[in-house]
N, C-alpha and C. Protein backbone atom coordinates (compact mmCIF):
# COMPACT_ATOMS: atom_id res chain seq x y z
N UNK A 1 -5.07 -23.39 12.76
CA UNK A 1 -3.89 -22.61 13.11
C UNK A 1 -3.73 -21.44 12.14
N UNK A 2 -3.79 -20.00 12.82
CA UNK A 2 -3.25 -19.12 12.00
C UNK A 2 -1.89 -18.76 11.20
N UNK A 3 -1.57 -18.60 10.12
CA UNK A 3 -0.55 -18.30 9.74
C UNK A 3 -0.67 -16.65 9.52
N UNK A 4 1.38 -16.85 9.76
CA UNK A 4 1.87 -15.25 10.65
C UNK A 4 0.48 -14.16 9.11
N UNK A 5 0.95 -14.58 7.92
CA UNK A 5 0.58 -13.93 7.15
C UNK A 5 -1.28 -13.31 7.61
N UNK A 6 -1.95 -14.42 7.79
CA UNK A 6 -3.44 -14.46 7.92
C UNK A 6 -3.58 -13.43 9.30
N UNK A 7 -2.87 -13.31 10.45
CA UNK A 7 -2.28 -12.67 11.34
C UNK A 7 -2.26 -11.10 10.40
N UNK A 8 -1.42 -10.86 9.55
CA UNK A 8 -0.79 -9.33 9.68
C UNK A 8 -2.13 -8.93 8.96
N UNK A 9 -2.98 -10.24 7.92
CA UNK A 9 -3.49 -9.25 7.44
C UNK A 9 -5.05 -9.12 8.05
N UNK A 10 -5.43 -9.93 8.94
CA UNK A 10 -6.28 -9.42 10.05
C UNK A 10 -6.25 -8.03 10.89
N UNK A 11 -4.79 -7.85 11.11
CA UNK A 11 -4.23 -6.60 11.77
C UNK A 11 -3.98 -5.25 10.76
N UNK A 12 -4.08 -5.60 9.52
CA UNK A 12 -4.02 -4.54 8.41
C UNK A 12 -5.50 -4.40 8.51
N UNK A 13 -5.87 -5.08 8.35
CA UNK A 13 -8.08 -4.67 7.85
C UNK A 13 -8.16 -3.96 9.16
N UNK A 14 -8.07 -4.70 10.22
CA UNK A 14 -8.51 -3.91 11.18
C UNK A 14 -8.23 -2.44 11.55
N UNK A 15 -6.83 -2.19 11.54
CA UNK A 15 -6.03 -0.76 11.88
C UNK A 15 -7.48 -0.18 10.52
N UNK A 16 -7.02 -0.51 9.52
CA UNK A 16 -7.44 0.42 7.69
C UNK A 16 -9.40 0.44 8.62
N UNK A 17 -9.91 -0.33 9.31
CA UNK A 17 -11.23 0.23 10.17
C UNK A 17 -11.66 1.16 11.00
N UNK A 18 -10.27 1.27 11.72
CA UNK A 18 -10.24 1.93 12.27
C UNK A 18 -9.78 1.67 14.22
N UNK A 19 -9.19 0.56 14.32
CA UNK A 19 -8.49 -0.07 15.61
C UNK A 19 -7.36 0.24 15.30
N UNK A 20 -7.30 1.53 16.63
CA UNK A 20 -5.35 1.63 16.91
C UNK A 20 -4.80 0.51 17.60
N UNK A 21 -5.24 -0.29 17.80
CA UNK A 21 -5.11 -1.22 18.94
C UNK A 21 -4.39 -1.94 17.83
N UNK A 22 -4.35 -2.66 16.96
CA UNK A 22 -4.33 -3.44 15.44
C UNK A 22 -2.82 -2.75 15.09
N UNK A 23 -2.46 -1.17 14.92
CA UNK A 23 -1.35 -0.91 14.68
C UNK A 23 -0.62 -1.12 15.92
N UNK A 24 -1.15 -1.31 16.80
CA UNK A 24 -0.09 -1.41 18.29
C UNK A 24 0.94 -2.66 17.97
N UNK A 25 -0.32 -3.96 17.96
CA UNK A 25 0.03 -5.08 17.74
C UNK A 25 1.01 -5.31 16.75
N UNK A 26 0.80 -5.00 15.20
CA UNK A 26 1.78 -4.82 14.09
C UNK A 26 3.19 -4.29 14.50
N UNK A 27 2.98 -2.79 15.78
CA UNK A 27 4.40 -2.40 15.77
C UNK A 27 5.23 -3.80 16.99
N UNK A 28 4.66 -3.96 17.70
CA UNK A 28 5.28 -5.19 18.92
C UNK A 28 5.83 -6.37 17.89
N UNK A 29 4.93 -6.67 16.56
CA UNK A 29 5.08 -8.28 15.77
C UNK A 29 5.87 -7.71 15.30
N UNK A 30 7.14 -6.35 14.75
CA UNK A 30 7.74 -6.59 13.60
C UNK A 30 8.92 -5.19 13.93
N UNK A 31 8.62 -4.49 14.82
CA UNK A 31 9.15 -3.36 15.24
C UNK A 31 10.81 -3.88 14.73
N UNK A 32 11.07 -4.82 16.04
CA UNK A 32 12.37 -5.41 16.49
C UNK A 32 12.83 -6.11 15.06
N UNK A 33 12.45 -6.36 14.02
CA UNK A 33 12.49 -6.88 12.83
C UNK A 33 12.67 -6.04 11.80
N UNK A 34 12.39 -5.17 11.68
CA UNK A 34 12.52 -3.96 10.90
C UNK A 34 14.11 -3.20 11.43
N UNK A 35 14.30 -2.93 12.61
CA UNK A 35 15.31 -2.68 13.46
C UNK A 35 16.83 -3.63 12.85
N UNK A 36 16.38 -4.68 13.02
CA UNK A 36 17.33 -5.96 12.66
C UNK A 36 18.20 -6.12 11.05
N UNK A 37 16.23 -5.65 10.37
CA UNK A 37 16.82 -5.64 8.82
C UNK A 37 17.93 -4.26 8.53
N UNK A 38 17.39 -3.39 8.57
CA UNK A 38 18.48 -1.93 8.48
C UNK A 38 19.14 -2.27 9.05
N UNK A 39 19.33 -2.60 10.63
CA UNK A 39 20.74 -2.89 10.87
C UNK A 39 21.82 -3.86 9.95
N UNK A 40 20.95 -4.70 9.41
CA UNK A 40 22.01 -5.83 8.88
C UNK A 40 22.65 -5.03 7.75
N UNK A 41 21.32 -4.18 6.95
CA UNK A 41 22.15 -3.10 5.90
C UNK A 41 23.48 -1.98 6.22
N UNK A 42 22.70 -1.12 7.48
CA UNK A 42 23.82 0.01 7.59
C UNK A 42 24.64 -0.25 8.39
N UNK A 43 24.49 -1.27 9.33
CA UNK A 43 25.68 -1.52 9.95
C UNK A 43 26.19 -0.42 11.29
N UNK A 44 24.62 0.06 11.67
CA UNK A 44 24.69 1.05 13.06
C UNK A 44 23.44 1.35 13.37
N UNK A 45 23.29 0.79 14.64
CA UNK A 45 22.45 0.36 15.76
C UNK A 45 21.32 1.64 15.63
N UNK A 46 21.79 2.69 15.84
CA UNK A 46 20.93 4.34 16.19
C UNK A 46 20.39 4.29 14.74
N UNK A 47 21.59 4.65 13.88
CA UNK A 47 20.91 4.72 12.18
C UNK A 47 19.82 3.98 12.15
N UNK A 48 19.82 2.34 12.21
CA UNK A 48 18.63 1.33 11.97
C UNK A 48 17.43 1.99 12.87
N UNK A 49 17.37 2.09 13.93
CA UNK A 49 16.69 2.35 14.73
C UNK A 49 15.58 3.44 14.20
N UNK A 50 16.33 4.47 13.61
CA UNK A 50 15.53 5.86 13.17
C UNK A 50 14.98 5.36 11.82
N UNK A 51 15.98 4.52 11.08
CA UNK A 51 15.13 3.94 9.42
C UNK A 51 13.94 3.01 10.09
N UNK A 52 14.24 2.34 11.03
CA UNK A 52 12.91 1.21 11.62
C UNK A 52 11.48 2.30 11.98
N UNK A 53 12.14 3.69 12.55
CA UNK A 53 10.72 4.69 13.40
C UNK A 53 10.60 5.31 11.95
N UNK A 54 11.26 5.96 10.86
CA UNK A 54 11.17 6.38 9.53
C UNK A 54 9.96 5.08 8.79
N UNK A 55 10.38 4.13 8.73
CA UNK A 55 9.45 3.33 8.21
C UNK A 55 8.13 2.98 8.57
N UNK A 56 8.17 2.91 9.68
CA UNK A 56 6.61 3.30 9.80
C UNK A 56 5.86 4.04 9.86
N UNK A 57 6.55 5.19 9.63
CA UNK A 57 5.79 6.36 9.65
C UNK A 57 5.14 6.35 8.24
N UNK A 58 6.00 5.82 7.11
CA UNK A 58 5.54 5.57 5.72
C UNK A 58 4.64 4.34 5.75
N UNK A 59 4.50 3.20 6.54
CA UNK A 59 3.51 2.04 6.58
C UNK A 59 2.53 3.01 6.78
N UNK A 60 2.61 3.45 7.93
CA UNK A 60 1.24 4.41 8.54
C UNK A 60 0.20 5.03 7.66
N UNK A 61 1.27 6.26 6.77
CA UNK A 61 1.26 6.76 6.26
C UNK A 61 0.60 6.21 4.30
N UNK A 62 0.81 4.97 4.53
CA UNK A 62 0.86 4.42 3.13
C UNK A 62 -0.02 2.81 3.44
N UNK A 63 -0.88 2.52 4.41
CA UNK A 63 -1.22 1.34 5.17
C UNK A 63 -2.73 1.09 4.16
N UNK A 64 -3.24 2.40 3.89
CA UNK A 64 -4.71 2.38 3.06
C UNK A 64 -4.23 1.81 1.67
N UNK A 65 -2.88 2.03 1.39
CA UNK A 65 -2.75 1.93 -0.74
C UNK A 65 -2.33 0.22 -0.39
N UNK A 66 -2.38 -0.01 0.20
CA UNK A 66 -1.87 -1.62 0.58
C UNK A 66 -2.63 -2.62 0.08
N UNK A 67 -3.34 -3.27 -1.30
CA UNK A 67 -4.48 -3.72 -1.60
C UNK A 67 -4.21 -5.44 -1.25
N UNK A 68 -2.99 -6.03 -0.94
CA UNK A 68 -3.31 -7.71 -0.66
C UNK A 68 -2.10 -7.09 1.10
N UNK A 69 -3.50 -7.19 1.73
CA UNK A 69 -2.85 -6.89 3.29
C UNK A 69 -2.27 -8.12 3.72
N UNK A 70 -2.63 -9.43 3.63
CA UNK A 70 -1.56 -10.91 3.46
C UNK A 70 -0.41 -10.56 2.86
N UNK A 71 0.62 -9.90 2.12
CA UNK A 71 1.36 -9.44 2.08
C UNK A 71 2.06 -8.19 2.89
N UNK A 72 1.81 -7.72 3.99
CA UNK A 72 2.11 -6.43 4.77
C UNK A 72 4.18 -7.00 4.74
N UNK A 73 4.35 -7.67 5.43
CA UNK A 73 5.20 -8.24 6.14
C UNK A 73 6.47 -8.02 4.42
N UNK A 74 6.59 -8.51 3.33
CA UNK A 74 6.98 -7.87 2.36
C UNK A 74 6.91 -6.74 2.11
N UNK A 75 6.01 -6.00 2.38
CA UNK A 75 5.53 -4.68 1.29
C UNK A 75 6.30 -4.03 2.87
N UNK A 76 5.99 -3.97 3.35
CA UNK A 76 6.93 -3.17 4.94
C UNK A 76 8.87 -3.71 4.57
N UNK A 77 9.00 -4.65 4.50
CA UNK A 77 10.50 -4.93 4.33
C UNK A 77 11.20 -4.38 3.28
N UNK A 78 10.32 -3.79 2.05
CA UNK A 78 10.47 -3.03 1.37
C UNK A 78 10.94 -1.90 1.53
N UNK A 79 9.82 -1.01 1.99
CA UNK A 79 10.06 -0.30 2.50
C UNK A 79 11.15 -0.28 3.51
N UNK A 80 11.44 -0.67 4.74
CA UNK A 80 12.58 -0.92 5.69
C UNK A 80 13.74 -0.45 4.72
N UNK A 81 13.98 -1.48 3.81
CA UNK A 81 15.61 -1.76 2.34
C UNK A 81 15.55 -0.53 1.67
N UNK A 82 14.49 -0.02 1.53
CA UNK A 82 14.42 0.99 0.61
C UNK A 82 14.89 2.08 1.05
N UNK A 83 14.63 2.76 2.63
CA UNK A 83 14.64 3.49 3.41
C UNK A 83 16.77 3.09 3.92
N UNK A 84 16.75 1.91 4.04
CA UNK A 84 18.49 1.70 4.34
C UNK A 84 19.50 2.41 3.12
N UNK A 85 18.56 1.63 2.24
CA UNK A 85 19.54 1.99 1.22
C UNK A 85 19.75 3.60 0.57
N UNK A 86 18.07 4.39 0.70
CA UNK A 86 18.81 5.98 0.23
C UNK A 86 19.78 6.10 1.51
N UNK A 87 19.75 5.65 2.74
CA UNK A 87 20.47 6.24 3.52
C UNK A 87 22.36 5.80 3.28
N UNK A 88 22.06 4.96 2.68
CA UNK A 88 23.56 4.51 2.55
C UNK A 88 23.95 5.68 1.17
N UNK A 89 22.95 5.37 0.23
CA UNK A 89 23.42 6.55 -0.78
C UNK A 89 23.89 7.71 -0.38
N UNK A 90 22.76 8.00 0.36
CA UNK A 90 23.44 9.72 0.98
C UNK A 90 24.44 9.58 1.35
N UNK A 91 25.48 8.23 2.05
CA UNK A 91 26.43 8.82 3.42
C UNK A 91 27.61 8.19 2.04
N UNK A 92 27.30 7.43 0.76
CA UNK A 92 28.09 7.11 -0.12
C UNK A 92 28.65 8.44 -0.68
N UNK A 93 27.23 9.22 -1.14
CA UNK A 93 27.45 10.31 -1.52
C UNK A 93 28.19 11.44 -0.58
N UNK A 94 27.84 11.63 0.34
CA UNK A 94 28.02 12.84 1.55
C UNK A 94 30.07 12.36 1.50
N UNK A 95 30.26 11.06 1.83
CA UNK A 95 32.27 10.44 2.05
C UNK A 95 32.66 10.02 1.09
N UNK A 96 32.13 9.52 -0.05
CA UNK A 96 32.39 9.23 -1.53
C UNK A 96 33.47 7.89 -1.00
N UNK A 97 33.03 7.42 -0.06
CA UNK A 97 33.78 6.31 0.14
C UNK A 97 32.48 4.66 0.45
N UNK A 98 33.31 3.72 1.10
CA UNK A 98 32.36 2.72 1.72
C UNK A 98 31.80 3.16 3.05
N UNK A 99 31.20 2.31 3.69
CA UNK A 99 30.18 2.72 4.54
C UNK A 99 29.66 1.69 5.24
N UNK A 100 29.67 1.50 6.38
CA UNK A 100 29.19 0.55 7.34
C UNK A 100 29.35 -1.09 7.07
N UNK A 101 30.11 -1.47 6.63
CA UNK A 101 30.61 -3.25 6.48
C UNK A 101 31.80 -2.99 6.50
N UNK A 102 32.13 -2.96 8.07
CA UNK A 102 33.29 -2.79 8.89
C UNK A 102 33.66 -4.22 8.78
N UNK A 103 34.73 -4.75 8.11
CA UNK A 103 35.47 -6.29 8.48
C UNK A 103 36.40 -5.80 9.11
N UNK A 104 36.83 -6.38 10.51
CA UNK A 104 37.66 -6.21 11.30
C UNK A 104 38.22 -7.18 10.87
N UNK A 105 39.70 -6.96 10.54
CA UNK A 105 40.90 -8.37 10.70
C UNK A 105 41.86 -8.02 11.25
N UNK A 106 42.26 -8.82 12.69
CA UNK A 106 42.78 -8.41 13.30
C UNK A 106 43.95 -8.85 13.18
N UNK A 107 45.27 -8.33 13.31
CA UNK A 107 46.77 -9.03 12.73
C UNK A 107 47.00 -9.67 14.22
N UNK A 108 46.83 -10.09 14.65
CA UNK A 108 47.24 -11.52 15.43
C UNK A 108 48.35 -12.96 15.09
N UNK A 109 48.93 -13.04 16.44
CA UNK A 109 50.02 -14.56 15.44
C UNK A 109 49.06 -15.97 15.53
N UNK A 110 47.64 -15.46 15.84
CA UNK A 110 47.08 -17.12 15.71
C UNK A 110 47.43 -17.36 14.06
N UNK A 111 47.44 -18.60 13.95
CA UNK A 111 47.64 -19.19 12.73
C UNK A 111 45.94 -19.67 12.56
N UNK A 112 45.49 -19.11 11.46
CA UNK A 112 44.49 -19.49 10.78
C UNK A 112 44.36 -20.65 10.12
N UNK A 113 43.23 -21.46 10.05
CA UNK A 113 42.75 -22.52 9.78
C UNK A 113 42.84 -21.97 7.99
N UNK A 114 43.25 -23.15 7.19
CA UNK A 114 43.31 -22.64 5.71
C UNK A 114 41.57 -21.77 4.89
N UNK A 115 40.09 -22.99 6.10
CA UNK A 115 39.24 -22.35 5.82
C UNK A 115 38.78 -20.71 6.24
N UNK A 116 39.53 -20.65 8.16
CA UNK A 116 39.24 -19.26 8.10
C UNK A 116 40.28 -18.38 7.52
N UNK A 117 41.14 -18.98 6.71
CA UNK A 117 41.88 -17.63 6.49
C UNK A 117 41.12 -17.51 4.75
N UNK A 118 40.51 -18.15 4.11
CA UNK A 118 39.50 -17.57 3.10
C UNK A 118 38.18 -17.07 3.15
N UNK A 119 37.67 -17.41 4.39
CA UNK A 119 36.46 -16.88 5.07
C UNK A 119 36.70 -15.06 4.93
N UNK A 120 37.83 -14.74 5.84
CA UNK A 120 38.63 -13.43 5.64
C UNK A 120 38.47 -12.90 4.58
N UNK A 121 39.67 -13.33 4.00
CA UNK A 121 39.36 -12.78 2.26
C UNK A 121 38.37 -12.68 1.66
N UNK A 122 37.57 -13.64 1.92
CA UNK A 122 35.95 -13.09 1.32
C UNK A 122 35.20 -12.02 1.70
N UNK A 123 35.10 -11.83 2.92
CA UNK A 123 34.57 -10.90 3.76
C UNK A 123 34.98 -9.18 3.25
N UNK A 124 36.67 -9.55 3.48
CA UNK A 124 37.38 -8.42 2.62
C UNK A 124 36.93 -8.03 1.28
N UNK A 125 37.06 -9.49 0.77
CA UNK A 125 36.48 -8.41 -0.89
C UNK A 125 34.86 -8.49 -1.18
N UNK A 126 34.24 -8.99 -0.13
CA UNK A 126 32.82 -8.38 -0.05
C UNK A 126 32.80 -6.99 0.00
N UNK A 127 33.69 -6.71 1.33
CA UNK A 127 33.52 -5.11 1.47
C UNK A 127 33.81 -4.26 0.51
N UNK A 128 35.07 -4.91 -0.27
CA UNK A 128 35.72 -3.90 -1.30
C UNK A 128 34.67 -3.91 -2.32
N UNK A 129 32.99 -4.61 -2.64
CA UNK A 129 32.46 -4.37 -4.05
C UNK A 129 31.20 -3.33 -3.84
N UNK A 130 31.15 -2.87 -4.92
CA UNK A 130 30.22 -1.48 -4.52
C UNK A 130 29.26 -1.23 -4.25
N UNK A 131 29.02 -1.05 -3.30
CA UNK A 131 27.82 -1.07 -2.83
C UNK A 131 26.39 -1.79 -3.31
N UNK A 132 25.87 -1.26 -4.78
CA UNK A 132 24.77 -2.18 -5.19
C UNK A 132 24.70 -3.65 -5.26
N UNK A 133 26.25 -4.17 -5.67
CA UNK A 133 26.33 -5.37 -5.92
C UNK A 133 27.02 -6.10 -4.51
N UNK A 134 27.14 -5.18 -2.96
CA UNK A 134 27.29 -5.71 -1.99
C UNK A 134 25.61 -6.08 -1.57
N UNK A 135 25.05 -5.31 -1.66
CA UNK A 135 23.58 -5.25 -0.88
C UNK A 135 23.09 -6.64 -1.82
N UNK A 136 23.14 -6.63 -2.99
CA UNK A 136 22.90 -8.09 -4.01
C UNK A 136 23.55 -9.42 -3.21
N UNK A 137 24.87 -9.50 -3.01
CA UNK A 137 24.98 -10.42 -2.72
C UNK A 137 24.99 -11.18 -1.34
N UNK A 138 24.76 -9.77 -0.52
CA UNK A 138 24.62 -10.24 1.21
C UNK A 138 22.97 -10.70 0.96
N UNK A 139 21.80 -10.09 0.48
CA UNK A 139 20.71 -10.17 0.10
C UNK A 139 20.28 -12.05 -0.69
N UNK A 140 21.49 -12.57 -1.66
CA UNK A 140 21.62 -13.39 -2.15
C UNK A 140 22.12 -14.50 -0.86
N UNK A 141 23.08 -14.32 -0.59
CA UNK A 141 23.85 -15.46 0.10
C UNK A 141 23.59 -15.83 1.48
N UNK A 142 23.58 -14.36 2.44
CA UNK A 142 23.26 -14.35 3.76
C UNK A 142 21.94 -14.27 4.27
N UNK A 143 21.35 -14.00 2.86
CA UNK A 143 19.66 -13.74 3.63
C UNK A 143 18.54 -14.96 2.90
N UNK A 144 19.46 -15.25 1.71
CA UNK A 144 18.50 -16.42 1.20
C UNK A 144 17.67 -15.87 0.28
N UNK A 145 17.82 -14.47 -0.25
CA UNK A 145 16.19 -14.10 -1.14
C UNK A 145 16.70 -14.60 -2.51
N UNK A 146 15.48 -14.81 -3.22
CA UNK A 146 15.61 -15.16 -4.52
C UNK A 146 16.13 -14.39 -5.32
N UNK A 147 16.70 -14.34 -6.60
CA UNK A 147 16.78 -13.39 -7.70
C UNK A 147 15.13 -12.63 -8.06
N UNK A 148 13.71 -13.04 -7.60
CA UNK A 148 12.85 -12.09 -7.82
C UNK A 148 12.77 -11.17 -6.86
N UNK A 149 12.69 -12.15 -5.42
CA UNK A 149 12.46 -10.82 -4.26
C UNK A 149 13.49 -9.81 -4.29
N UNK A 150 14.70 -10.27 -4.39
CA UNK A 150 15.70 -8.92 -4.36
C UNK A 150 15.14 -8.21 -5.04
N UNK A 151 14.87 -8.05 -6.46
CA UNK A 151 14.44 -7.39 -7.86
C UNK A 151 13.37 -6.69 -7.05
N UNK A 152 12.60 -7.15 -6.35
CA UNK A 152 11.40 -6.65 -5.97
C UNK A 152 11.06 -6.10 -4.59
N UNK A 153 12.56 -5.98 -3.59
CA UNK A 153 12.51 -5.59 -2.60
C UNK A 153 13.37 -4.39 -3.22
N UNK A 154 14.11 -4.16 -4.04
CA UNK A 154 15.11 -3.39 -4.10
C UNK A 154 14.20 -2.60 -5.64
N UNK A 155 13.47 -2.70 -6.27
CA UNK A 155 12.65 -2.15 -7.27
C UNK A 155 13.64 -1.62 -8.41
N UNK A 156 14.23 -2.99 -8.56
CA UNK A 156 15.13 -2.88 -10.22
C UNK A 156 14.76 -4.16 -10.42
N UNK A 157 14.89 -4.42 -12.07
CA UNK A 157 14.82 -5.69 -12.84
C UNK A 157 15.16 -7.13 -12.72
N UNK A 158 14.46 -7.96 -12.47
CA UNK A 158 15.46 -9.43 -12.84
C UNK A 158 16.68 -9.38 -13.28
N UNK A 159 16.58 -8.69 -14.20
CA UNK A 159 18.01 -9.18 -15.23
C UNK A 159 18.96 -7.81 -14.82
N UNK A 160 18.78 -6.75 -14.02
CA UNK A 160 19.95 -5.92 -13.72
C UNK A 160 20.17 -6.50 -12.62
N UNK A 161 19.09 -7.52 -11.50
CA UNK A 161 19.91 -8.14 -10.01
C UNK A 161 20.49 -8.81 -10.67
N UNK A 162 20.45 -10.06 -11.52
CA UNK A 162 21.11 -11.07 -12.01
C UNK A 162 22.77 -10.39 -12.65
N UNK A 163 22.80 -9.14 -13.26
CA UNK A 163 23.53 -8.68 -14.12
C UNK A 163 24.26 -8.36 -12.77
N UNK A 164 24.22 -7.64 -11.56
CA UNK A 164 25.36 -7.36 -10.45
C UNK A 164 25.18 -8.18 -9.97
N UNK A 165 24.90 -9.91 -9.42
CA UNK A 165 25.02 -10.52 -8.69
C UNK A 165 26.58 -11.65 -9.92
N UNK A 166 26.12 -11.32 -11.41
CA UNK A 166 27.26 -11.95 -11.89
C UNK A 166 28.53 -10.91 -12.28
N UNK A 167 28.71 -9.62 -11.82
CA UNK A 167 30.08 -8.73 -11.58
C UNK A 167 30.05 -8.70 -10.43
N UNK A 168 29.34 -9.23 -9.59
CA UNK A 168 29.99 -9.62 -8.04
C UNK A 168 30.92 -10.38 -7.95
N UNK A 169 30.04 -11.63 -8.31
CA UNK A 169 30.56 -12.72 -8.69
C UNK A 169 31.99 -12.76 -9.29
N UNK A 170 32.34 -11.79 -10.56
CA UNK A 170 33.45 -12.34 -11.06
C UNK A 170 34.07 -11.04 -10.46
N UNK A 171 34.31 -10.03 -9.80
CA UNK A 171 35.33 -9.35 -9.47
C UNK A 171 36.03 -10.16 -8.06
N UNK A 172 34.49 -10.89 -7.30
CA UNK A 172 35.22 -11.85 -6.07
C UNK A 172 36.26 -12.58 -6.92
N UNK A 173 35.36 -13.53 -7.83
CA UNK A 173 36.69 -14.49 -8.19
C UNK A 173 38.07 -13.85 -8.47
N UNK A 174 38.27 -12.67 -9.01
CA UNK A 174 39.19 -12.08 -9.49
C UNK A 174 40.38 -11.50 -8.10
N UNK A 175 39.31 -11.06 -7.37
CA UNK A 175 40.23 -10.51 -5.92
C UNK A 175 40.48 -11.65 -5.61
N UNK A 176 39.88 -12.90 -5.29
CA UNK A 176 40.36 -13.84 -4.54
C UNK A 176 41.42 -14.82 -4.86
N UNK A 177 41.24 -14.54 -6.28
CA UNK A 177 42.43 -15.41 -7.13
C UNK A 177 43.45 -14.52 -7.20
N UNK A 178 43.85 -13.62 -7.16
CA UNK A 178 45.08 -12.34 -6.93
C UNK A 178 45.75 -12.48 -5.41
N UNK A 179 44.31 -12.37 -4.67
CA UNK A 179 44.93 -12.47 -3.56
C UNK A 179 45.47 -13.83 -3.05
N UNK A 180 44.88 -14.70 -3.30
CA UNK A 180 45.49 -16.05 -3.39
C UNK A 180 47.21 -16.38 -3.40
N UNK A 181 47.24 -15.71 -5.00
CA UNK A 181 48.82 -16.13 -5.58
C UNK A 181 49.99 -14.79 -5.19
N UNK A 182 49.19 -13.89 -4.68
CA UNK A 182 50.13 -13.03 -3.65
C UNK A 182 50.69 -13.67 -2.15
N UNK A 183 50.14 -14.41 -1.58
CA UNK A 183 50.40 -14.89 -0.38
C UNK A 183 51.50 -16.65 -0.79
């Protein structure tokens, strides 16, 4: 049985030979995946879409410097995050505000369950933390990556992910304990 990895990097040697047929395949295995990841970053469908056709133009473009092709599937998701994130910089920079982690809370008279009404608040002061140390901890919590892959999908240090995943950490505790003893 092949594994997906032994897969991409059959389809890397081959395309780097010279089979367009090989990049066809790669874009069908991961297109919709690449699409998915930016989206989960910017938080708009068209945006992801153009960072997903942007990114491969740099795989394409960058498919020969690729020396362990069993790794494509990382070294592309990289790229993907890398490509989300100047784009969030720019639109940080361009509104000097937040940017696409829309929490809708809707004022409704349902009465909230004590768990979803902290589910909320979390969500809320997810949105409220700044950006680097949001992408850290959705990256951490919702996606499952380690303290190396972040470091290494996002191309900063162990110890600066570790260093914003613990002022994430304590500005949540801090909003959530404020907001707590306000209510």
């Amino acid at each position: 049985m092949k594994t997906n990895q032994s897969i991409d990097e059959k389809l890397v040697e081959a395309y780097k030979a010279g089979d367009k047929n090989a990049l066809t395949t790669l874009v069908k295995r991961w297109h919709k995946l690449f699409c998915d990841k930016a989206y989960w970053l910017v938080k708009d469908k068209d945006v992801a879409k153009d960072i997903a056709q942007d990114s491969w133009t740099t795989i394409i473009n960058k498919i020969d410097k690729l020396k362990k092709p069993k790794q494509f599937k990382y070294w592309a998701f990289r790229i993907v995050c890398n490509k989300s994130m100047d784009w969030l910089r720019l639109q940080s920079k361009n509104r000097n505000t937040s940017f696409g982690y829309d929490v809708e809370i809707e004022s409704t008279a349902i009465e909230y369950s004590e768990n979803e009404h902290l589910k909320q608040m979390l969500l809320k002061a997810i949105y409220e933390l700044p950006t680097n140390q949001k992408v850290i901890v959705r990256l951490f919590y919702t996606e499952s990556y380690s303290i190396k892959q972040i470091s290494d999908l996002l191309k900063i240090s162990e110890g600066t992910t570790k260093s914003r995943l613990f002022y994430a950490r304590e500005k949540l505790k801090i909003t959530l304990k404020n907001t707590h003893y306000e209510n």
